[in-house]
N, C-alpha and C. Protein backbone atom coordinates (compact mmCIF):
# COMPACT_ATOMS: atom_id res chain seq x y z
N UNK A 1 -5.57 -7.99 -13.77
CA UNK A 1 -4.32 -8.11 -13.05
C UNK A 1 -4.64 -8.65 -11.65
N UNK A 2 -4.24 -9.35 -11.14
CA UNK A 2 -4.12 -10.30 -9.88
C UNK A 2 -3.51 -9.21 -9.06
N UNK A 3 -4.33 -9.53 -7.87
CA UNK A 3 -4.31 -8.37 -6.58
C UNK A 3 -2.94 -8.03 -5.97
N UNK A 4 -2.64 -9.44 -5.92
CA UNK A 4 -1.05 -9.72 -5.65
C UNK A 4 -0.17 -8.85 -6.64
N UNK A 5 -0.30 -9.13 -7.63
CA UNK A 5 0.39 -8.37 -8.61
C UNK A 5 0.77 -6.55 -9.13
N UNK A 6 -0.44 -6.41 -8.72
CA UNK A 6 -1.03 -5.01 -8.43
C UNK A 6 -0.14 -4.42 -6.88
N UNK A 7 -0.40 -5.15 -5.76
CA UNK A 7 0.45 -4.95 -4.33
C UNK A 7 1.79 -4.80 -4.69
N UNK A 8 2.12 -6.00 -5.89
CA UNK A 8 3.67 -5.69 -5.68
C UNK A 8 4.14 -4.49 -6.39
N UNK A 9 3.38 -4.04 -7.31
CA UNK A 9 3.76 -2.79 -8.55
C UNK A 9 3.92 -1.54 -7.55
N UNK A 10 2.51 -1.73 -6.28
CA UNK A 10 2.41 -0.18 -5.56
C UNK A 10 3.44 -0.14 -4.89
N UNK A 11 4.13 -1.29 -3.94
CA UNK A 11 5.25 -1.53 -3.28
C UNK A 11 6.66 -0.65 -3.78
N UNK A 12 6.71 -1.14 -4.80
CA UNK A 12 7.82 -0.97 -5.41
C UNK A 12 7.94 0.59 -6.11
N UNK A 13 6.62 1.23 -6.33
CA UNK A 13 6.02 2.48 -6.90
C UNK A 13 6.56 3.32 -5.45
N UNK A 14 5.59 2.76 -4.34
CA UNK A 14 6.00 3.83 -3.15
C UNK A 14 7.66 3.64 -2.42
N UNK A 15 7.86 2.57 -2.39
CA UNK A 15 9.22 2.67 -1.71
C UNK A 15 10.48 3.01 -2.78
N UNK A 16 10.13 3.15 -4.07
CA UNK A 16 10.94 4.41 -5.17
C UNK A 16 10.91 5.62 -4.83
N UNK A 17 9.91 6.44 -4.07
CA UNK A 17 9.55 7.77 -3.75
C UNK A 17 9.96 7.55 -2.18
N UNK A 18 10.72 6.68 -1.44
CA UNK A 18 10.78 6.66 0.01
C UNK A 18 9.33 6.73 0.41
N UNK A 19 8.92 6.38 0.05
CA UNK A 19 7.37 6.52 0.65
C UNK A 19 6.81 5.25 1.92
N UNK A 20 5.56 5.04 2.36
CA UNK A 20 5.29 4.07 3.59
C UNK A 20 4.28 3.40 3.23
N UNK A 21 3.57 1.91 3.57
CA UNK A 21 1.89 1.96 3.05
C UNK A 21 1.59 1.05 4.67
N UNK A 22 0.72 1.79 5.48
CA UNK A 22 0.12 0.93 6.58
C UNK A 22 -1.01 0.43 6.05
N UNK A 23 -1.39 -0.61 7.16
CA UNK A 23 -2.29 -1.67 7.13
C UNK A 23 -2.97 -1.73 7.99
N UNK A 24 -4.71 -1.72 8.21
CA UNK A 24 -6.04 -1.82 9.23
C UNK A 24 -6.16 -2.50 8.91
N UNK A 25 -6.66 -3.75 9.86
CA UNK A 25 -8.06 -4.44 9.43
C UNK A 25 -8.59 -4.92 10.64
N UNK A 26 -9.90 -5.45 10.80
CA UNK A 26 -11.25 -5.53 11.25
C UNK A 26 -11.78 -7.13 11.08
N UNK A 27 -11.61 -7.88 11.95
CA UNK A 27 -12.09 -8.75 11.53
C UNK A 27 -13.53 -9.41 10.96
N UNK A 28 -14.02 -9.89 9.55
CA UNK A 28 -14.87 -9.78 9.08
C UNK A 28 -15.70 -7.71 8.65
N UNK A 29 -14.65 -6.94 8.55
CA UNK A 29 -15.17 -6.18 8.10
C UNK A 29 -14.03 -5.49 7.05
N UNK A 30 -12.88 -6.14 6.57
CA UNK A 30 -11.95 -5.53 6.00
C UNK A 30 -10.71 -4.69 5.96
N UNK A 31 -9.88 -4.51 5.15
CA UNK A 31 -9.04 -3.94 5.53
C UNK A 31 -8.79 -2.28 4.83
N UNK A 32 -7.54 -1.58 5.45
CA UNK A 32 -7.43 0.13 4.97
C UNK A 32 -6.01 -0.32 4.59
N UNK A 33 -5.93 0.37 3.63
CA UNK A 33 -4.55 0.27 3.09
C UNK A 33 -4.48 1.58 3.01
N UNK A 34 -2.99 2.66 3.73
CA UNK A 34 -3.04 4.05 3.71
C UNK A 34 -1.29 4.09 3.06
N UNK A 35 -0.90 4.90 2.08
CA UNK A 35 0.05 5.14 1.54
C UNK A 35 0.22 6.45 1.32
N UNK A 36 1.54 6.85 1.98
CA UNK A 36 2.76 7.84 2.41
C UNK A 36 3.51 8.22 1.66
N UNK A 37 3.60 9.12 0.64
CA UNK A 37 4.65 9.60 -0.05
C UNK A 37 4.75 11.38 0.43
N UNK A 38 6.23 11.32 0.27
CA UNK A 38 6.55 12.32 0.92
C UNK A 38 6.55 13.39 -0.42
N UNK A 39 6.24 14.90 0.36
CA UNK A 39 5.93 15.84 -0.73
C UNK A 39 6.79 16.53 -1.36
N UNK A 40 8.21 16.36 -0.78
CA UNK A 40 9.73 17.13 -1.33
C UNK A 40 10.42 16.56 -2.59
C-alpha cells in the first residue's frame, strides 16, 4: 500500500474518533507523526 494511501486511511480513521495527528520534522533527520484520540 502506497504511503499516501495509508496517510489518507489514518486521516480519515482519526478524525472519525475527533481525534488530532501533529507533525515534527528535522531537516535531513526525519519526521514524528503523533496521533490524538480522545479516551471518552
Amino acid at each position: 500500500m502506497p504511503a499516501q494511501v495509508l496517510t489518507c486511511h489514518c486521516k480519515k480513521i482519526v478524525e472519525n474518533h475527533k481525534g488530532i495527528i501533529t507533525a515534527t520534522s528535522e531537516l535531513n533527520k526525519g519526521a514524528t507523526f503523533d496521533i490524538y484520540i480522545p479516551a471518552d
